[in-house]
PDB file of N, CA and C in Angstrom:
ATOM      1  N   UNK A   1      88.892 112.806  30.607  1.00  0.00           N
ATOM      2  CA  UNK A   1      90.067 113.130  31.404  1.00  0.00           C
ATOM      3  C   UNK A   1      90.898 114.162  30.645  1.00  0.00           C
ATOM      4  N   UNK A   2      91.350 114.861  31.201  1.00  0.00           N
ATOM      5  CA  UNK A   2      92.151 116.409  30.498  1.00  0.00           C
ATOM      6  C   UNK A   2      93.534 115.475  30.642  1.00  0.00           C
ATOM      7  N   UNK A   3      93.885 116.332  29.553  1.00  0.00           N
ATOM      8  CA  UNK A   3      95.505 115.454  29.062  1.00  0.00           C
ATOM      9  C   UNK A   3      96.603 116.819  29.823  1.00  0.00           C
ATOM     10  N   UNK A   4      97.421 116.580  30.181  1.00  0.00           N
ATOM     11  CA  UNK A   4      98.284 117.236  30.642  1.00  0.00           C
ATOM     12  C   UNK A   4      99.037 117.657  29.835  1.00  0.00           C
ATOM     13  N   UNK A   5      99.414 119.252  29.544  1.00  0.00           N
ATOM     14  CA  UNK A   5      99.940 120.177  28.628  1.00  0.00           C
ATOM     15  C   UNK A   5     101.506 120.292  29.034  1.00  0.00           C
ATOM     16  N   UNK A   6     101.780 120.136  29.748  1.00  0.00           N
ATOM     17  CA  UNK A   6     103.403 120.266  30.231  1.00  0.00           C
ATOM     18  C   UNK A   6     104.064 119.010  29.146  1.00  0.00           C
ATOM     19  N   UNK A   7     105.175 119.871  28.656  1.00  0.00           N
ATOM     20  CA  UNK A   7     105.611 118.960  27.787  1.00  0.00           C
ATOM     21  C   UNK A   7     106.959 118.352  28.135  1.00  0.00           C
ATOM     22  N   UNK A   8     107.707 118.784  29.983  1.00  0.00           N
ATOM     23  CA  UNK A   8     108.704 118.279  30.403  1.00  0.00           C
ATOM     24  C   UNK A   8     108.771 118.017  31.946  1.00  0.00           C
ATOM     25  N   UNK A   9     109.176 117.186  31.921  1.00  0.00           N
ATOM     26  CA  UNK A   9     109.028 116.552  33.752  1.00  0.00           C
ATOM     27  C   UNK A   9     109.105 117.511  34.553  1.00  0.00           C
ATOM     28  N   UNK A  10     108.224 117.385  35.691  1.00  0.00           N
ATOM     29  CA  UNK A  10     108.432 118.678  36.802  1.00  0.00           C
ATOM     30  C   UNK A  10     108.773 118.072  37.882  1.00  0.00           C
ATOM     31  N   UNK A  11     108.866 118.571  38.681  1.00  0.00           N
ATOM     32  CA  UNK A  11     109.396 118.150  40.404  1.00  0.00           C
ATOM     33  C   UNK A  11     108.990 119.351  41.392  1.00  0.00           C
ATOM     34  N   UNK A  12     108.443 118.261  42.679  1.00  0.00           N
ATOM     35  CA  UNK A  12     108.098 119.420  43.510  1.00  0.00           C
ATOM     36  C   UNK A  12     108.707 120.101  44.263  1.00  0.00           C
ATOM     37  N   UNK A  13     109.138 120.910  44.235  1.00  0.00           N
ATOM     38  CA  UNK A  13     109.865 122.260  45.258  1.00  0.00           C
ATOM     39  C   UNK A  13     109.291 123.076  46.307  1.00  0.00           C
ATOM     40  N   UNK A  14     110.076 123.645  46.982  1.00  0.00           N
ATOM     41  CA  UNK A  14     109.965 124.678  47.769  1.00  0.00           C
ATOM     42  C   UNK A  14     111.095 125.411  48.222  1.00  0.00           C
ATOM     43  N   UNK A  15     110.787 126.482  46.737  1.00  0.00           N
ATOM     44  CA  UNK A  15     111.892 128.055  46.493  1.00  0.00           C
ATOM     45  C   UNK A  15     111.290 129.072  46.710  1.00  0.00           C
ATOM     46  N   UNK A  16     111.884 129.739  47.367  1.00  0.00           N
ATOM     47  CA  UNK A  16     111.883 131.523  47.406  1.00  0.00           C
ATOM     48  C   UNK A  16     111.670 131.990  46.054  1.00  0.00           C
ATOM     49  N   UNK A  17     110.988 133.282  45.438  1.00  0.00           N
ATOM     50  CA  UNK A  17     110.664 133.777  44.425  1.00  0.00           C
ATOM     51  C   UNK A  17     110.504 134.988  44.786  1.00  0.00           C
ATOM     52  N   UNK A  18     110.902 136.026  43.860  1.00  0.00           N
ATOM     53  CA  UNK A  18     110.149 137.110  43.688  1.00  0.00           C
ATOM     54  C   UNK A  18     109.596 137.316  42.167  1.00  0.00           C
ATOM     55  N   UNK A  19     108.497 138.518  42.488  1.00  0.00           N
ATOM     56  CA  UNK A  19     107.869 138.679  40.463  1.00  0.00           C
ATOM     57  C   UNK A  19     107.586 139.660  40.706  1.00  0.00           C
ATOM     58  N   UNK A  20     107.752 139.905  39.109  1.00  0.00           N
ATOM     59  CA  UNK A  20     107.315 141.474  39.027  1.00  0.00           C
ATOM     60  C   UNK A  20     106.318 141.723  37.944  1.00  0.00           C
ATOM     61  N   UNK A  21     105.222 142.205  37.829  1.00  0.00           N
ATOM     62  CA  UNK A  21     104.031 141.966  36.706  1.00  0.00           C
ATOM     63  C   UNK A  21     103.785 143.666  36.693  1.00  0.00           C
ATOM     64  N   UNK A  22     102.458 143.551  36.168  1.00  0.00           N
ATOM     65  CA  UNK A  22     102.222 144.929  35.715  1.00  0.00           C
ATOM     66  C   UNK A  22     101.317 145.549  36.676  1.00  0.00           C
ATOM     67  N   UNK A  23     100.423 144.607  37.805  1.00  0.00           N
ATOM     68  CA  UNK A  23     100.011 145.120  38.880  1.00  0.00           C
ATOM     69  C   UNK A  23     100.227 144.524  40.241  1.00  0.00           C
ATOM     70  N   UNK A  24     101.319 143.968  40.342  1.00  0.00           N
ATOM     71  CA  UNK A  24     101.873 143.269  41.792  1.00  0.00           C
ATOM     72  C   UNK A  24     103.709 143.263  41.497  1.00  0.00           C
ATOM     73  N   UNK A  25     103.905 143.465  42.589  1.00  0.00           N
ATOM     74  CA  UNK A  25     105.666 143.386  42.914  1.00  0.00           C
ATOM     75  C   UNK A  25     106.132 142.379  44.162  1.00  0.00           C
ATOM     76  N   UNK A  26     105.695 140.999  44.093  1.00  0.00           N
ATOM     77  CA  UNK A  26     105.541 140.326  45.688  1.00  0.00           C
ATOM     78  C   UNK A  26     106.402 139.188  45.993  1.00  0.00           C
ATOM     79  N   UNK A  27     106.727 138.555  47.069  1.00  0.00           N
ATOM     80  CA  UNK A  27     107.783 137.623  47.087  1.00  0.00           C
ATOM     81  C   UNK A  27     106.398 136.440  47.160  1.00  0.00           C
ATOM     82  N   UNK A  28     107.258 135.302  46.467  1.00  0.00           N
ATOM     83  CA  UNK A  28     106.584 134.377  46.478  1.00  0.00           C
ATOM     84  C   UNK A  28     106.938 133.087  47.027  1.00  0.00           C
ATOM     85  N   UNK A  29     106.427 131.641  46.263  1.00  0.00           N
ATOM     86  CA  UNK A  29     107.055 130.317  46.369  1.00  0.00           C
ATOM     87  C   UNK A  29     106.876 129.410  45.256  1.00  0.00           C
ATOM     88  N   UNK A  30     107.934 129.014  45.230  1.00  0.00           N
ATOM     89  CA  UNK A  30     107.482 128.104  43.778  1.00  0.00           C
ATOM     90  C   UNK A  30     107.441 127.200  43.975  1.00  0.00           C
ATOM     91  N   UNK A  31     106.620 125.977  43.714  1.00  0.00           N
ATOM     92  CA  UNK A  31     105.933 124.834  44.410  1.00  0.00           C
ATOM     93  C   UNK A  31     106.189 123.704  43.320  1.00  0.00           C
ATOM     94  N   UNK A  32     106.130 123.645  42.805  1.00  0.00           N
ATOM     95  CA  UNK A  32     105.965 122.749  41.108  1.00  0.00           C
ATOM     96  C   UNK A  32     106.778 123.367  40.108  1.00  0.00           C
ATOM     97  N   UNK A  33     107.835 122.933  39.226  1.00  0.00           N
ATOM     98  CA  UNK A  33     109.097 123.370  38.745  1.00  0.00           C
ATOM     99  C   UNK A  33     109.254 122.480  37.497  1.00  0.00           C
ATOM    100  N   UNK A  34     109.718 122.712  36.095  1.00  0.00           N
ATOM    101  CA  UNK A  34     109.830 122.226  35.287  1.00  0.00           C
ATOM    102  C   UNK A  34     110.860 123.151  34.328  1.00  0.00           C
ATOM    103  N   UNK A  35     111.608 122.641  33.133  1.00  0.00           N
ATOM    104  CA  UNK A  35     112.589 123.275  32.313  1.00  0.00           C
ATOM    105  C   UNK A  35     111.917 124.276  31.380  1.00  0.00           C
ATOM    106  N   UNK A  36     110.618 124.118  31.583  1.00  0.00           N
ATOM    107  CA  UNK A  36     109.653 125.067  30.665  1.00  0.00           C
ATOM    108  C   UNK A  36     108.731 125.727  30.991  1.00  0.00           C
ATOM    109  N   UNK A  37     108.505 125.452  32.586  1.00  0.00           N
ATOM    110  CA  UNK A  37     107.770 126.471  33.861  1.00  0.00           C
ATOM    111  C   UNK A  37     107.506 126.324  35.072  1.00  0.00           C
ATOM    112  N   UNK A  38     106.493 126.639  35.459  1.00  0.00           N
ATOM    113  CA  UNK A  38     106.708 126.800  37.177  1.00  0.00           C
ATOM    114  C   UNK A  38     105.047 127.200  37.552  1.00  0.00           C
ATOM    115  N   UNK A  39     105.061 126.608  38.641  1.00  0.00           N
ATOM    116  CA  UNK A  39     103.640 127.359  39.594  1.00  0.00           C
ATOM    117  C   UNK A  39     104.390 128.208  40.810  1.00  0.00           C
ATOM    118  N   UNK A  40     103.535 129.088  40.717  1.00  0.00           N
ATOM    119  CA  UNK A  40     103.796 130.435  41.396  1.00  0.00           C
ATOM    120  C   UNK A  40     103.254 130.380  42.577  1.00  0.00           C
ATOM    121  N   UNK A  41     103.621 130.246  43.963  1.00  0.00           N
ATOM    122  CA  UNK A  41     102.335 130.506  45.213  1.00  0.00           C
ATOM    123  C   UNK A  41     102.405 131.830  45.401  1.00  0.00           C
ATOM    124  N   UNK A  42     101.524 132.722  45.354  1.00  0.00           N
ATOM    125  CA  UNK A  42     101.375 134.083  45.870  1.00  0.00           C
ATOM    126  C   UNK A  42     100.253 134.586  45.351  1.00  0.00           C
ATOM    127  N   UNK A  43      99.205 135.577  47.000  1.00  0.00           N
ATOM    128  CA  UNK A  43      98.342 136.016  46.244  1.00  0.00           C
ATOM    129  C   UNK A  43      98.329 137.444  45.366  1.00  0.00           C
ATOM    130  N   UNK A  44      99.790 137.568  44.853  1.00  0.00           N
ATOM    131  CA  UNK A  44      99.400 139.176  43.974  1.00  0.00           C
ATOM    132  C   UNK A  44      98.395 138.856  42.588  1.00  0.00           C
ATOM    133  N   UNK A  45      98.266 139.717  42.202  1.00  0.00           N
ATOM    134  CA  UNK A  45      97.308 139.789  41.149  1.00  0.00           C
ATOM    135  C   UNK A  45      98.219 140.073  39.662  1.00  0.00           C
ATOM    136  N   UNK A  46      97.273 138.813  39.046  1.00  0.00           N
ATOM    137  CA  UNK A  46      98.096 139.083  37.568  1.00  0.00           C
ATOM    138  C   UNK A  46      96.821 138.040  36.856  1.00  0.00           C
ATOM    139  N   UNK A  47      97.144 138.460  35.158  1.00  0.00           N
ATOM    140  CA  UNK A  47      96.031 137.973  34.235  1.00  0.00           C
ATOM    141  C   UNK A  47      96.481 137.066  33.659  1.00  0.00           C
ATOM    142  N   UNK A  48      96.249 136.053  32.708  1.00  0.00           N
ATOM    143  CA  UNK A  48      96.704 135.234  31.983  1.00  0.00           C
ATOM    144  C   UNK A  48      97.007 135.787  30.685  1.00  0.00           C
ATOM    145  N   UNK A  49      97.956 135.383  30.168  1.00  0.00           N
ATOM    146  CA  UNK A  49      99.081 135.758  28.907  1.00  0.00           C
ATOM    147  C   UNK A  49     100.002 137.319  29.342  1.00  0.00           C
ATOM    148  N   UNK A  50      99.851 137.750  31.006  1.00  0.00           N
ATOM    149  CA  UNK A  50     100.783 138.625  31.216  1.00  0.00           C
ATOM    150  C   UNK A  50     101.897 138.520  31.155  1.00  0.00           C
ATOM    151  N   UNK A  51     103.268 139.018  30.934  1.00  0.00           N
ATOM    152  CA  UNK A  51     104.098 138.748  31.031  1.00  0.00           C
ATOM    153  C   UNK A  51     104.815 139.741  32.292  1.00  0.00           C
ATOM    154  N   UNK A  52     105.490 138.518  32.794  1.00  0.00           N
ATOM    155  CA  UNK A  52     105.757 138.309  33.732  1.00  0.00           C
ATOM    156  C   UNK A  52     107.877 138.565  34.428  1.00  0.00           C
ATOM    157  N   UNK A  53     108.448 139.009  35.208  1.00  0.00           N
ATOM    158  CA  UNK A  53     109.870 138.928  35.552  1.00  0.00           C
ATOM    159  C   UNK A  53     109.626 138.143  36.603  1.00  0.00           C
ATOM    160  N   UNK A  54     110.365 137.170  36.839  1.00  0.00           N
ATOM    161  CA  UNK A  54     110.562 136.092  37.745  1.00  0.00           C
ATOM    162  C   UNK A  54     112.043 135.647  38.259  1.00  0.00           C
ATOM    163  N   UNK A  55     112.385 135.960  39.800  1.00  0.00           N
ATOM    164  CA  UNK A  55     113.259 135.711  40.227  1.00  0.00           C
ATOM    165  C   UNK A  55     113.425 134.362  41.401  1.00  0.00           C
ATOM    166  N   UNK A  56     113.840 133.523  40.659  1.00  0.00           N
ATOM    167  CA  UNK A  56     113.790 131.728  41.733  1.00  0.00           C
ATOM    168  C   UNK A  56     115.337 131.781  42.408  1.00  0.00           C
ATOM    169  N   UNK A  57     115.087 131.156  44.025  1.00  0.00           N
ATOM    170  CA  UNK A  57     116.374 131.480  44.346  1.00  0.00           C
ATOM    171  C   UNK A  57     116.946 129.196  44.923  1.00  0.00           C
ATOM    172  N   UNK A  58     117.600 129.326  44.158  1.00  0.00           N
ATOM    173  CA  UNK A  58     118.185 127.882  44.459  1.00  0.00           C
ATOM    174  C   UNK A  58     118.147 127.643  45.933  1.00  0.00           C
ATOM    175  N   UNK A  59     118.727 126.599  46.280  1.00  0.00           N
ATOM    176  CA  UNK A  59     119.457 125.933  47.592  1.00  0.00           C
ATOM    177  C   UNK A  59     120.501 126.624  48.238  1.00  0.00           C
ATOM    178  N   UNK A  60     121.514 127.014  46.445  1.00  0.00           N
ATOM    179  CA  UNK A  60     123.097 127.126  47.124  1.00  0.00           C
ATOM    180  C   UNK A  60     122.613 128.789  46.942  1.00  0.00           C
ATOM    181  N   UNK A  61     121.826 129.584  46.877  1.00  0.00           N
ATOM    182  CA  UNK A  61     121.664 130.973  46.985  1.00  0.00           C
ATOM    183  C   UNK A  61     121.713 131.434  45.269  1.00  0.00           C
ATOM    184  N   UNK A  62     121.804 130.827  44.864  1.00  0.00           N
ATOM    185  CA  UNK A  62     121.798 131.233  42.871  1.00  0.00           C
ATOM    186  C   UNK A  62     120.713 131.380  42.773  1.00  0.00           C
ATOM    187  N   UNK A  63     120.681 132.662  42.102  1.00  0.00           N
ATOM    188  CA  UNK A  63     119.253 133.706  41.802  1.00  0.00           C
ATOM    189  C   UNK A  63     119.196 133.389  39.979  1.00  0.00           C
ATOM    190  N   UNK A  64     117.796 132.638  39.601  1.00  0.00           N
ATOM    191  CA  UNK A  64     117.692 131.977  37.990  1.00  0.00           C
ATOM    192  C   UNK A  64     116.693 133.798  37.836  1.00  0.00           C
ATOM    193  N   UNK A  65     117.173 134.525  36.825  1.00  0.00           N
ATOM    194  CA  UNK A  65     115.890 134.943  36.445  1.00  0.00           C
ATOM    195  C   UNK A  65     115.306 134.572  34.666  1.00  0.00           C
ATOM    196  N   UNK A  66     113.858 134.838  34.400  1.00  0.00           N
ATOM    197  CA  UNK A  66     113.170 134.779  33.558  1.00  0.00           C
ATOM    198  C   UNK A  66     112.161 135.828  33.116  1.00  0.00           C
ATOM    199  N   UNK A  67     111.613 135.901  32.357  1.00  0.00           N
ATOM    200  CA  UNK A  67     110.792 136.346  31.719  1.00  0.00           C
ATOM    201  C   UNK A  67     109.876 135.293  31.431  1.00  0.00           C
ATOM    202  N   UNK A  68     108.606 135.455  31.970  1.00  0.00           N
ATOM    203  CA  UNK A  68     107.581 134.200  31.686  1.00  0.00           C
ATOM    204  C   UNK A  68     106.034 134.728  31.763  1.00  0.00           C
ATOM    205  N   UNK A  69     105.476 133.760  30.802  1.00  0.00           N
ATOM    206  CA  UNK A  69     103.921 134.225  30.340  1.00  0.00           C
ATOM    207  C   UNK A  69     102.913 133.548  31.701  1.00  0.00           C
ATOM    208  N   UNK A  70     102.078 134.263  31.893  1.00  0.00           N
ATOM    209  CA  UNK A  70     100.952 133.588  32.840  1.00  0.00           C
ATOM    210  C   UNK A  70      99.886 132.740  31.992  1.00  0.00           C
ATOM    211  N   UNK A  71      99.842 131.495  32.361  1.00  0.00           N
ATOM    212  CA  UNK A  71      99.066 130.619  31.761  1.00  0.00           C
ATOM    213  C   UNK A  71      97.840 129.860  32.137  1.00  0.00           C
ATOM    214  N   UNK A  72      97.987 130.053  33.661  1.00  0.00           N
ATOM    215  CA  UNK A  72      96.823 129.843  34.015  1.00  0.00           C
ATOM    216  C   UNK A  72      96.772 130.608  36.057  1.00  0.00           C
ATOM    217  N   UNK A  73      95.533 130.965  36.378  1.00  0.00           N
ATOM    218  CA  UNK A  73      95.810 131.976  37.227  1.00  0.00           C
ATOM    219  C   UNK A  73      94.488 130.759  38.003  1.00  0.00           C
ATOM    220  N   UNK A  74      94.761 131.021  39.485  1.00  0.00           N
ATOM    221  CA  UNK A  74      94.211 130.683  40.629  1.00  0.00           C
ATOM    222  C   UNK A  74      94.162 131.561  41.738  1.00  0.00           C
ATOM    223  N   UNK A  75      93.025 131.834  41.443  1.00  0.00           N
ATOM    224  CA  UNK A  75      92.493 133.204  42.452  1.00  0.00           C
ATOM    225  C   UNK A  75      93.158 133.219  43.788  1.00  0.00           C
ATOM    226  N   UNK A  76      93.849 133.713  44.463  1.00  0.00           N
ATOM    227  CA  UNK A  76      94.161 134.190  45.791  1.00  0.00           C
ATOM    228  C   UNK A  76      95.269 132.913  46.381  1.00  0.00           C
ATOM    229  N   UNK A  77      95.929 132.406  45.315  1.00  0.00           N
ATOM    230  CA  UNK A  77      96.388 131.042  45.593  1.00  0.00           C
ATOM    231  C   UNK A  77      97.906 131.270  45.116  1.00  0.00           C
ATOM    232  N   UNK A  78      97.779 131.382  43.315  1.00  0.00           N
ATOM    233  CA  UNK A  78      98.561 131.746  42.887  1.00  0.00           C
ATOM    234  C   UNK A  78      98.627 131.310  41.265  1.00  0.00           C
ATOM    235  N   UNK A  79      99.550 131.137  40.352  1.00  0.00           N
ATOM    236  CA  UNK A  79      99.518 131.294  39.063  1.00  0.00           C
ATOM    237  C   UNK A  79     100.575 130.004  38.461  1.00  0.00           C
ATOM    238  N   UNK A  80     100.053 129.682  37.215  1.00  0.00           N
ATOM    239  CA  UNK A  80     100.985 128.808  36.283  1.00  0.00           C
ATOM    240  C   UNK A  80     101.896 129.760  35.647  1.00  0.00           C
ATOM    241  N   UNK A  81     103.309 129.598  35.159  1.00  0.00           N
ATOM    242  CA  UNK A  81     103.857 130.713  34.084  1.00  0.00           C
ATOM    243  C   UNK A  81     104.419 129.422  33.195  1.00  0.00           C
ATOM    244  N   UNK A  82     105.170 129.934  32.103  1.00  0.00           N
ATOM    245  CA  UNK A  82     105.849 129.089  31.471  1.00  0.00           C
ATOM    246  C   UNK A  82     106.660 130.437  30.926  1.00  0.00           C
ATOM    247  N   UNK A  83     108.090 129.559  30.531  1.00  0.00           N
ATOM    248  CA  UNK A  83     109.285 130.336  30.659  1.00  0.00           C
ATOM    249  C   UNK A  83     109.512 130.897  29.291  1.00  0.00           C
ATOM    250  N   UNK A  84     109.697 132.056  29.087  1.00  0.00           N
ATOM    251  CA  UNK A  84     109.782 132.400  28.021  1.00  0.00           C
ATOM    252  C   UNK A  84     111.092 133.353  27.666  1.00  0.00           C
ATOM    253  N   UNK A  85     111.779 133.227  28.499  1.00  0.00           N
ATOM    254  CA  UNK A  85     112.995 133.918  28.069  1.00  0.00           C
ATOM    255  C   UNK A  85     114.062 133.989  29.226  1.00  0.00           C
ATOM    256  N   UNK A  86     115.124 133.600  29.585  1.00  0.00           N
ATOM    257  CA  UNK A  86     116.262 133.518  30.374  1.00  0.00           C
ATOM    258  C   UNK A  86     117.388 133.589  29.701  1.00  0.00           C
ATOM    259  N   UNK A  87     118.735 133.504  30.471  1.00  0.00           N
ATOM    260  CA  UNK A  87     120.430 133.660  29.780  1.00  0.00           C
ATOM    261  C   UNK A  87     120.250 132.119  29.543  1.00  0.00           C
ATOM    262  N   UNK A  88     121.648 131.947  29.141  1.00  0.00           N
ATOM    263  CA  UNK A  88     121.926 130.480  28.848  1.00  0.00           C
ATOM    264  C   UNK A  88     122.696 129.789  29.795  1.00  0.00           C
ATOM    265  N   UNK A  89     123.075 130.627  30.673  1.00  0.00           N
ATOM    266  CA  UNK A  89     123.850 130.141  32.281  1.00  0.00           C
ATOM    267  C   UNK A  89     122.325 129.969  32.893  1.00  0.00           C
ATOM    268  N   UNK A  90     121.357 130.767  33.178  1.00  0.00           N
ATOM    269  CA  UNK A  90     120.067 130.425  33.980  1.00  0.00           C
ATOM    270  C   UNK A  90     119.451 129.253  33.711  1.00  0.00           C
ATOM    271  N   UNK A  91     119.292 128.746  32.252  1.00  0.00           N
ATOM    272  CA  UNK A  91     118.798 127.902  31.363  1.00  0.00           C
ATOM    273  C   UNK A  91     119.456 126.718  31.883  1.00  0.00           C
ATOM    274  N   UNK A  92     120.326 126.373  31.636  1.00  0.00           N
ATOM    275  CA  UNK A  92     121.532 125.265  32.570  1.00  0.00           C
ATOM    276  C   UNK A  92     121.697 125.206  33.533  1.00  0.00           C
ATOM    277  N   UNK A  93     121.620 126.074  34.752  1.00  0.00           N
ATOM    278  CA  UNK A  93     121.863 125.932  36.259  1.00  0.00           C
ATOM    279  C   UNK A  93     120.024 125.147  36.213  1.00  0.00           C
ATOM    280  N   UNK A  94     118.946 125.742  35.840  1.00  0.00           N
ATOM    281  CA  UNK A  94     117.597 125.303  36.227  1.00  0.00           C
ATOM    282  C   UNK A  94     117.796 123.684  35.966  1.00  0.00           C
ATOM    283  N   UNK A  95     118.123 123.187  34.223  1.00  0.00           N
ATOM    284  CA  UNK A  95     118.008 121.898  33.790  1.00  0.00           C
ATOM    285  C   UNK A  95     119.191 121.349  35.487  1.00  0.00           C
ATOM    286  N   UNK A  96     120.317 121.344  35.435  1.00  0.00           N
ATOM    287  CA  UNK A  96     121.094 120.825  36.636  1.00  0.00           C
ATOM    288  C   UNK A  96     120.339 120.949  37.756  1.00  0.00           C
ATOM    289  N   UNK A  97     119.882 121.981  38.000  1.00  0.00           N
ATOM    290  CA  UNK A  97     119.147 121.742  39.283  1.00  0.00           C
ATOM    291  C   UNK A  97     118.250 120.504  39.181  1.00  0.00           C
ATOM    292  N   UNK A  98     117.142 120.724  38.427  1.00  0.00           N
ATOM    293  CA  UNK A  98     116.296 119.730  37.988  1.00  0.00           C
ATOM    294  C   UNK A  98     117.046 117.886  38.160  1.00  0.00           C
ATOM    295  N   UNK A  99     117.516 118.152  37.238  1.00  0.00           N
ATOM    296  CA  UNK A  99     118.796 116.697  37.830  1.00  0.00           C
ATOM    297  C   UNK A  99     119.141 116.136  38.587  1.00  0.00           C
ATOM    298  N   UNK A 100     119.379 117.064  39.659  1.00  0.00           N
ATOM    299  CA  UNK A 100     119.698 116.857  40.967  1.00  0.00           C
ATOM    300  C   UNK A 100     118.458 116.573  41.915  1.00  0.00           C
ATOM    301  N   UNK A 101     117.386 116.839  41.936  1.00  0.00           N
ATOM    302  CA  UNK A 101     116.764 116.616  42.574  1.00  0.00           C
ATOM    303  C   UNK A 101     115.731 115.403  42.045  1.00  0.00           C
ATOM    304  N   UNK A 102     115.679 114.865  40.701  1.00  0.00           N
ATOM    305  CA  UNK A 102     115.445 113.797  40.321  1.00  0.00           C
ATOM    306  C   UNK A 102     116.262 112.895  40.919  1.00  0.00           C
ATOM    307  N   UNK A 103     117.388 112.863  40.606  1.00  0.00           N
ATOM    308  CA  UNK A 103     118.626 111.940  41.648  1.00  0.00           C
ATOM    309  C   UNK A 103     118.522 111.681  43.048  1.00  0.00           C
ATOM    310  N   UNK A 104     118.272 112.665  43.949  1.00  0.00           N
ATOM    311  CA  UNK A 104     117.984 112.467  44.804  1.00  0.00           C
ATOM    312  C   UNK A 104     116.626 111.578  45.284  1.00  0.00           C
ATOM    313  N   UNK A 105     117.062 110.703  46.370  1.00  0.00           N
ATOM    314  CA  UNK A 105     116.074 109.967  46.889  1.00  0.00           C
ATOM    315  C   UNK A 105     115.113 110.448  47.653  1.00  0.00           C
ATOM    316  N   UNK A 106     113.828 110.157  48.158  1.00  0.00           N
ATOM    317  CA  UNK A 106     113.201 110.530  48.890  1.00  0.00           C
ATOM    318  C   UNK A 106     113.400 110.153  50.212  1.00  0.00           C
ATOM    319  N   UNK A 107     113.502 111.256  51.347  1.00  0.00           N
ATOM    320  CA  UNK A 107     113.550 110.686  52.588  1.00  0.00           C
ATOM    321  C   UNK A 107     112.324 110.099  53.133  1.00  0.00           C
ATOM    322  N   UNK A 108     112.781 108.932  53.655  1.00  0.00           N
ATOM    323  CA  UNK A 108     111.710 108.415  54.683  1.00  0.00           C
ATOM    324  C   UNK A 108     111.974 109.276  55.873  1.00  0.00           C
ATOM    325  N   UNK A 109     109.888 108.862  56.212  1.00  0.00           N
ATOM    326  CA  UNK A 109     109.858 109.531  57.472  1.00  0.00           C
ATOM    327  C   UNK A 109     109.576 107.990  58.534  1.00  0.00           C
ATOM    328  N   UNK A 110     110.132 108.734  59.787  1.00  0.00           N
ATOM    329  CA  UNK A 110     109.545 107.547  60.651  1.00  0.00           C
ATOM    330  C   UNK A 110     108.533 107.194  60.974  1.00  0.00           C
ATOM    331  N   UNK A 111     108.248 105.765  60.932  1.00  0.00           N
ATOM    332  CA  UNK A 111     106.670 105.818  61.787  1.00  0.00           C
ATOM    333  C   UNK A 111     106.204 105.264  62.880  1.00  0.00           C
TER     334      UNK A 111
END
């Protein structure tokens, strides 16, 4: 069994993104979210250990950006990054976000 490399809790999302790499400029979605990275949905093209500009757009419209490495790539699907450089206001709005949506309960659906 492969041990899981993420070394901080993630939560699943669904954010608006844009990125910017060295051969794609595309809006994306970020699906899977953590204080130390993110999965990327989009099919632009990028390599692993590229580095990467990444723009995530919150709930309340707050735009986090980063600088982040590609770590693992999924053909026509989309990409792992992990975060490698943000402000220290971006750094803190992400962890709070994160918070908040741990806190939050899950809605039931009806059946």
């Amino acid at each position: 069994m492969e041990r899981d490399r993420r070394g901080a809790p993630r939560v699943r999302v669904n954010l608006s993104a844009r990125w910017e790499g060295a051969l794609s400029n595309e809006n994306a979605t970020i699906t899977d979210l953590s204080r130390t990275g993110c999965f990327v949905l989009s099919g632009g093209k990028v390599q692993v250990r590229e580095l990467i500009w990444l723009e995530i757009e919150l709930p309340n419209l707050r735009l986090l950006h980063f600088w982040a490495e590609v770590v693992d790539e999924a053909s026509e699907i989309g990409f792992a990054v992990k975060f490698n450089s943000s402000s220290q206001e971006d750094q803190e709005r992400l962890a709070n976000y994160i918070a908040e949506v741990f806190e939050t309960p899950p809605v039931k659906r009806p059946q």
